[in-house]
N, C-alpha and C. Protein backbone atom coordinates (compact mmCIF):
# COMPACT_ATOMS: atom_id res chain seq x y z
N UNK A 1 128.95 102.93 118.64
CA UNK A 1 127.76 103.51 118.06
C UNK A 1 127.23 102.59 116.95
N UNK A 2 126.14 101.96 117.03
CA UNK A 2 125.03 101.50 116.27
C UNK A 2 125.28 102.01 115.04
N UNK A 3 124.87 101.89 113.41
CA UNK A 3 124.60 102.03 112.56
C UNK A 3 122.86 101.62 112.10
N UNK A 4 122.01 102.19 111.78
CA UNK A 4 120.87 101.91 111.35
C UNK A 4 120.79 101.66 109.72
N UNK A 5 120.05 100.22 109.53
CA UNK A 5 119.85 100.61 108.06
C UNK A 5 119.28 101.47 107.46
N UNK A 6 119.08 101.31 106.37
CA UNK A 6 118.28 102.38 105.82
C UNK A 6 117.06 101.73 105.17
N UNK A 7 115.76 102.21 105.67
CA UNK A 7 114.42 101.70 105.38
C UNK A 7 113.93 101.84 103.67
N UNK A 8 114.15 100.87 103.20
CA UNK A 8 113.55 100.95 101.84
C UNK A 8 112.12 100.79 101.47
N UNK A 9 111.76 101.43 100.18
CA UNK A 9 110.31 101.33 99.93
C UNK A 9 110.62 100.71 98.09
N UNK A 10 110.02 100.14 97.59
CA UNK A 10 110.21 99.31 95.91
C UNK A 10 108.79 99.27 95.58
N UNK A 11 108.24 100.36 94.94
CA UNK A 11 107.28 100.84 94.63
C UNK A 11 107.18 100.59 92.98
N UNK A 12 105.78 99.84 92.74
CA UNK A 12 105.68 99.91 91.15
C UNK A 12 104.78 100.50 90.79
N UNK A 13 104.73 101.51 89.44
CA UNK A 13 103.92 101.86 88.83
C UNK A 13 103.08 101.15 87.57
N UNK A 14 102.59 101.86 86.93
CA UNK A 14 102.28 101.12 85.19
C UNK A 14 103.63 100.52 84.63
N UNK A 15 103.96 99.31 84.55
CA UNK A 15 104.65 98.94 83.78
C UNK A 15 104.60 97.52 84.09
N UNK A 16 105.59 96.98 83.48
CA UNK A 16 105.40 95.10 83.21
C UNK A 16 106.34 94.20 84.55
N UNK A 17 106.55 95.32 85.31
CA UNK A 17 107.40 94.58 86.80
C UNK A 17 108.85 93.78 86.28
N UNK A 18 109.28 94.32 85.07
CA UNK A 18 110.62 93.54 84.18
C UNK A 18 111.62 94.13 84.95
N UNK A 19 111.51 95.48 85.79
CA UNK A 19 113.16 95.92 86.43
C UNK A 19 113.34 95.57 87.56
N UNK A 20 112.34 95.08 88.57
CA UNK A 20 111.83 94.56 89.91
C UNK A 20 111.95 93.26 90.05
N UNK A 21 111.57 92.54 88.56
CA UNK A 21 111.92 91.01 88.23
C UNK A 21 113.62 91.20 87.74
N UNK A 22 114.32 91.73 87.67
CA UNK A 22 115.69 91.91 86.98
C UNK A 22 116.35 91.97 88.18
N UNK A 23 115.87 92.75 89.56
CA UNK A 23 116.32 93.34 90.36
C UNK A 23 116.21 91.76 91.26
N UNK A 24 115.15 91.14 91.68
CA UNK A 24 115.15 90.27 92.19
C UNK A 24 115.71 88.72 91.80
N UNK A 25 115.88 89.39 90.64
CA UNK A 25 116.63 87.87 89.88
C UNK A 25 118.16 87.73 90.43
N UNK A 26 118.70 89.06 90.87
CA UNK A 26 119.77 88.79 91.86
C UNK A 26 119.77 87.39 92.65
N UNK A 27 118.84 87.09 93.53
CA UNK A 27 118.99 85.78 94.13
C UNK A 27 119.64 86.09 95.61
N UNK A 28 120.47 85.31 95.80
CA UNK A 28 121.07 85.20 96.93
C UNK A 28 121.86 86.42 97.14
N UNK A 29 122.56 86.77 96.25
CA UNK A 29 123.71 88.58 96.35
C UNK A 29 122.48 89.83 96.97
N UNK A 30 121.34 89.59 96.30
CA UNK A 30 120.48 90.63 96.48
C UNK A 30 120.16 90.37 98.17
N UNK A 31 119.44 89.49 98.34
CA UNK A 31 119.53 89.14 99.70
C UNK A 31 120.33 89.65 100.87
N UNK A 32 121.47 89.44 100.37
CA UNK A 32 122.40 89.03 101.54
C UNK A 32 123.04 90.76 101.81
N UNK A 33 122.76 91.54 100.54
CA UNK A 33 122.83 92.86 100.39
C UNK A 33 121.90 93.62 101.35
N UNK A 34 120.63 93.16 101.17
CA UNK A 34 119.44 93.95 101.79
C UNK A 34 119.08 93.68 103.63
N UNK A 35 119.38 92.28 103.71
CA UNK A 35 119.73 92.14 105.00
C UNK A 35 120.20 92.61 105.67
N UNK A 36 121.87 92.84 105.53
CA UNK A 36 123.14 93.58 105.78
C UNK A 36 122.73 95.18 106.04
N UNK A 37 122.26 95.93 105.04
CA UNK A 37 121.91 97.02 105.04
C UNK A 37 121.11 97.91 104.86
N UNK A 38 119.84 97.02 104.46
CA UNK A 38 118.37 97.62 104.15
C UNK A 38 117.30 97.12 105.36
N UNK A 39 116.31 97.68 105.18
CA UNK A 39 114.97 97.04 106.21
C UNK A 39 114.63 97.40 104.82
N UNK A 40 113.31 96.33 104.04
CA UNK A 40 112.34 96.10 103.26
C UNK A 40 111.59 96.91 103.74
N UNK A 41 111.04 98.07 103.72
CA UNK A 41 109.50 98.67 104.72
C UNK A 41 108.49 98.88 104.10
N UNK A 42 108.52 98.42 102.57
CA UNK A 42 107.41 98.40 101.55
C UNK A 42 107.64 98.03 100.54
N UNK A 43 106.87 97.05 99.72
CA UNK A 43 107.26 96.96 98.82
C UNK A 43 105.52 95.82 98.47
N UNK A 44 104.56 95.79 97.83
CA UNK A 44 103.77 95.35 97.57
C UNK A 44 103.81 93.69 96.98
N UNK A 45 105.03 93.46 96.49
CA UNK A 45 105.82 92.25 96.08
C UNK A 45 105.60 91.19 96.78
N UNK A 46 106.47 91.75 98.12
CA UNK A 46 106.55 91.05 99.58
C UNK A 46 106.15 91.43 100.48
N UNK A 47 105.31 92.40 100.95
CA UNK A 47 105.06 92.68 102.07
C UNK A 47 103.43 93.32 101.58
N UNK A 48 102.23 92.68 102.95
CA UNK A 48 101.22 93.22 102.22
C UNK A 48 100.36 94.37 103.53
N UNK A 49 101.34 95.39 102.89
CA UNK A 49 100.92 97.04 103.59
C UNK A 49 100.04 97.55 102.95
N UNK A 50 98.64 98.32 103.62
CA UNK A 50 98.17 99.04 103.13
C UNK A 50 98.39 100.71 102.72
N UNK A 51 99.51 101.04 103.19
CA UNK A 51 99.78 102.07 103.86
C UNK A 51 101.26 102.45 103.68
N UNK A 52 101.50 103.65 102.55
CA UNK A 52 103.19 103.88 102.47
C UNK A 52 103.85 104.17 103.55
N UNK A 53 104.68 103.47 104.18
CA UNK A 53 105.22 104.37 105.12
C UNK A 53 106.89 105.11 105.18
N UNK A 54 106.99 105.78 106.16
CA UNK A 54 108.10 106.83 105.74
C UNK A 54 109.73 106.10 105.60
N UNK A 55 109.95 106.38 104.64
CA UNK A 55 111.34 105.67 104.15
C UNK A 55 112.66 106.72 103.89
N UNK A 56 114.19 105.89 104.40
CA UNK A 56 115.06 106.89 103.59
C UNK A 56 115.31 106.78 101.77
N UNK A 57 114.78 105.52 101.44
CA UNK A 57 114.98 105.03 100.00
C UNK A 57 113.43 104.77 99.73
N UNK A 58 113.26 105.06 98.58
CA UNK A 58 112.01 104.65 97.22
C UNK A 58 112.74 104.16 96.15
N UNK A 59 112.54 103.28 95.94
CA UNK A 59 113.09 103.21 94.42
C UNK A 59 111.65 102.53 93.57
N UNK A 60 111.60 103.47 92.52
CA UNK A 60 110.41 103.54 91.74
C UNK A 60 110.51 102.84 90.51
N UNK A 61 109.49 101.77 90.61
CA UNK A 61 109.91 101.73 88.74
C UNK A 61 108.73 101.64 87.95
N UNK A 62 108.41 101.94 87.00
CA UNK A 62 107.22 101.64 86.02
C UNK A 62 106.90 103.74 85.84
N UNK A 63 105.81 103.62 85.01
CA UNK A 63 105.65 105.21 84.77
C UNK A 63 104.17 105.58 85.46
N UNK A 64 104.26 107.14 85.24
CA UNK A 64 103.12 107.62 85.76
C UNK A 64 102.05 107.72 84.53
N UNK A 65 101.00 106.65 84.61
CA UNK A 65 99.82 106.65 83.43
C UNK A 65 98.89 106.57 83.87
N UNK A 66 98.86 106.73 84.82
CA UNK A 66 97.29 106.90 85.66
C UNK A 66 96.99 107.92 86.73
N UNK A 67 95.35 108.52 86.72
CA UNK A 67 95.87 109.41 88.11
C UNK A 67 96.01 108.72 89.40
N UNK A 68 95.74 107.31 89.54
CA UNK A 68 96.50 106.33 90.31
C UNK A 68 97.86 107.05 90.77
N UNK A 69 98.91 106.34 89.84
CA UNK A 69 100.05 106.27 89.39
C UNK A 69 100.64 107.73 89.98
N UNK A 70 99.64 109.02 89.56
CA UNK A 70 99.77 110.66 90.30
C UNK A 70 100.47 110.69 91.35
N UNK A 71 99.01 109.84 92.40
CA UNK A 71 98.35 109.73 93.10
C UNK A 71 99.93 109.80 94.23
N UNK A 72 100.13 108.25 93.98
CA UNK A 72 101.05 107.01 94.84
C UNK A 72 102.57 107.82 94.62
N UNK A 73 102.70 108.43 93.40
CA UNK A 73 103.97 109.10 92.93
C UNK A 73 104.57 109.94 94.04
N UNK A 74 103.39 110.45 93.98
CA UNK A 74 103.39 111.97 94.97
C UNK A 74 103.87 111.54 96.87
N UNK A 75 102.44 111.01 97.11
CA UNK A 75 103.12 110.18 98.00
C UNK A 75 103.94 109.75 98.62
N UNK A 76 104.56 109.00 97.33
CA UNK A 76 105.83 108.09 97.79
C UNK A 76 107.38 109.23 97.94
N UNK A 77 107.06 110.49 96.93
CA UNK A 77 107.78 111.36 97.06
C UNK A 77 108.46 111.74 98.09
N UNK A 78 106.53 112.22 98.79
CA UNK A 78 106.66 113.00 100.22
C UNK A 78 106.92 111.90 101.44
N UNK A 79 107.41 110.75 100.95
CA UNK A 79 107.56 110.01 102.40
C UNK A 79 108.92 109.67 102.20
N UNK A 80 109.80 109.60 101.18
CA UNK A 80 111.13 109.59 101.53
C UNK A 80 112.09 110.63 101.53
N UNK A 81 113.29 110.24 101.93
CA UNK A 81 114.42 111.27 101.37
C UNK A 81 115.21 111.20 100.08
N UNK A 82 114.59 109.76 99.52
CA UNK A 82 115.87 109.76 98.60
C UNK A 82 115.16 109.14 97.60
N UNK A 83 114.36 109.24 96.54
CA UNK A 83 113.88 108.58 95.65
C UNK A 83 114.60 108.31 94.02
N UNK A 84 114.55 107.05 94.05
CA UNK A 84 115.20 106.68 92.77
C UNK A 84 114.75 105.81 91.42
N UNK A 85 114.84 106.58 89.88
CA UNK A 85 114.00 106.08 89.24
C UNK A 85 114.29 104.62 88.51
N UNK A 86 113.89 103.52 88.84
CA UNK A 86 114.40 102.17 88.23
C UNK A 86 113.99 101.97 87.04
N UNK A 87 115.00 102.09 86.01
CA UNK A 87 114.32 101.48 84.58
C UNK A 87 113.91 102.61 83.75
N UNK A 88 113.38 102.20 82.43
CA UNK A 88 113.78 103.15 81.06
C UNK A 88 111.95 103.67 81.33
N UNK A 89 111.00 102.91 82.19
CA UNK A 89 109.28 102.93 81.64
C UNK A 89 109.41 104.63 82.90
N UNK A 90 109.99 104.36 84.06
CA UNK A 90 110.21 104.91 85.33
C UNK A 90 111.37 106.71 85.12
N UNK A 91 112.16 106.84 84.08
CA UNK A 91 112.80 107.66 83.68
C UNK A 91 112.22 107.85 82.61
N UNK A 92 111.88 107.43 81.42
CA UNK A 92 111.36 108.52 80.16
C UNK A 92 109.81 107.72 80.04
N UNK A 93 109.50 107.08 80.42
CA UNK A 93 107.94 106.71 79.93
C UNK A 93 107.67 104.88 79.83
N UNK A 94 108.94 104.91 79.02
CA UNK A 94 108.83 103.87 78.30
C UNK A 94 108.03 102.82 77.89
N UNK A 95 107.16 101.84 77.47
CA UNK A 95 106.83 101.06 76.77
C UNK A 95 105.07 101.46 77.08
N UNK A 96 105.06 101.88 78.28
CA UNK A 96 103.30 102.20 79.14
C UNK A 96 103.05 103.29 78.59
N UNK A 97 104.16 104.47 78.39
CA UNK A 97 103.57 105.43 77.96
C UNK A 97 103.03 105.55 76.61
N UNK A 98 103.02 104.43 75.62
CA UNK A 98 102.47 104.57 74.33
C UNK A 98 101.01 104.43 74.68
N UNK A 99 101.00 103.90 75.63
CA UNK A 99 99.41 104.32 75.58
C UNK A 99 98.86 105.27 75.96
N UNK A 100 99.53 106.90 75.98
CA UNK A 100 99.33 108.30 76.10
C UNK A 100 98.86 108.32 74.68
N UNK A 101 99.03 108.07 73.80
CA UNK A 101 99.16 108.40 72.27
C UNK A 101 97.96 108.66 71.88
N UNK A 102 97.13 107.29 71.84
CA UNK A 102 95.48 107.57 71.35
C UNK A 102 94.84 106.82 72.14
N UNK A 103 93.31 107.51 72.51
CA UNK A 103 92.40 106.16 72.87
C UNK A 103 92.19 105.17 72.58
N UNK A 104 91.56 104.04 73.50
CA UNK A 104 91.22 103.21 72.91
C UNK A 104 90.20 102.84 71.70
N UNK A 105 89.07 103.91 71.78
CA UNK A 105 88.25 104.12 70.76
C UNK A 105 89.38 103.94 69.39
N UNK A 106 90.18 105.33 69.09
CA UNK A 106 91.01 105.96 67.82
C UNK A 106 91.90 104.23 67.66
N UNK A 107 92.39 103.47 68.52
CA UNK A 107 93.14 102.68 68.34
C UNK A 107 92.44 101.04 67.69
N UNK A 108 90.91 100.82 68.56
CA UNK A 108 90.26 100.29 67.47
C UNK A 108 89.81 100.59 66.49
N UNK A 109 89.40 101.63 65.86
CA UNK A 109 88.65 102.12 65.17
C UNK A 109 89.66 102.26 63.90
N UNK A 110 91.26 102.51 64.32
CA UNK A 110 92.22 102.25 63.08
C UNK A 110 92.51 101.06 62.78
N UNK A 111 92.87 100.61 63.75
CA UNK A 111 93.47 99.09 63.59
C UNK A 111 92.24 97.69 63.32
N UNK A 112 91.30 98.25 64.32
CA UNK A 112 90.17 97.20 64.30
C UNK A 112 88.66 97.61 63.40
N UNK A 113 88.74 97.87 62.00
CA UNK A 113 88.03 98.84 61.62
C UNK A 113 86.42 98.03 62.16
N UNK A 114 86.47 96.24 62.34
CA UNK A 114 85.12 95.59 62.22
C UNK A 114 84.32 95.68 63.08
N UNK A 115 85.17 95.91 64.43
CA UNK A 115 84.17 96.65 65.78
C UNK A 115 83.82 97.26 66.49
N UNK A 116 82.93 97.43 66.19
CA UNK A 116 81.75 98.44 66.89
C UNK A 116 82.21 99.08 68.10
N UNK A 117 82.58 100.44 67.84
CA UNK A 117 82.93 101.55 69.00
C UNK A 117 82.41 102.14 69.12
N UNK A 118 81.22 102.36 68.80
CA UNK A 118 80.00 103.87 69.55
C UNK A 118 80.38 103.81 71.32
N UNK A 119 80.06 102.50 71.79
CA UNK A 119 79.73 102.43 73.40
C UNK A 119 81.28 102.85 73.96
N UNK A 120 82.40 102.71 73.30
CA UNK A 120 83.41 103.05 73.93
C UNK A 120 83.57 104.15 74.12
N UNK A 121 84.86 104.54 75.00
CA UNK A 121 84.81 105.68 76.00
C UNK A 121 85.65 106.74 74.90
């Protein structure tokens, strides 16, 4: 009896691609790992899909800060069985979510008192 891999999906959200770059900095171990026992079936990195398709693995990293971000979350949810959160931005927010805090208006307007924010949003 056959063994099938298991179809992965490496999905990024808002964040700086540092756990995906950490993850791929593996090199050759990572490789020889995913070969062996993964099919790649998405991943925007390396492969250029328009279209999530159904996976037993997601592994997610970056946060939800956009209704983008909602959007693809949800999604990516409902197309696997097993989703997993990569990284500190992907489990509590981290570094993307400070920009929940204030607009951009409130954030020039403290920090940048010299320019002109009427037209901003």
């Amino acid at each position: 009896m056959s063994v099938r891999n298991l179809k992965v999906s490496i999905i990024s959200l808002t964040c700086c691609a540092g756990c995906v770059s950490s993850f791929l900095d593996a090199g050759d171990a990572l490789a020889e790992i995913l070969s062996q026992d993964f099919d790649v079936a998405y991943s925007p990195t390396f492969i250029d899909l328009k279209e999530i398709p159904e996976a037993d693995l997601a592994i997610v990293e970056g946060g939800v800060r956009t209704e983008a971000d909602e959007k693809l979350i949800r999604e990516v949810r409902a197309k696997s069985r097993i989703l997993v959160a990569l990284g500190i931005c992907a489990t509590h927010g981290g570094i993307t979510s400070l920009g929940n805090i204030s607009s951009l208006k409130e954030l020039l307007e403290k920090d940048y008192s010299l320019i002109e924010t009427s037209k901003l949003p």
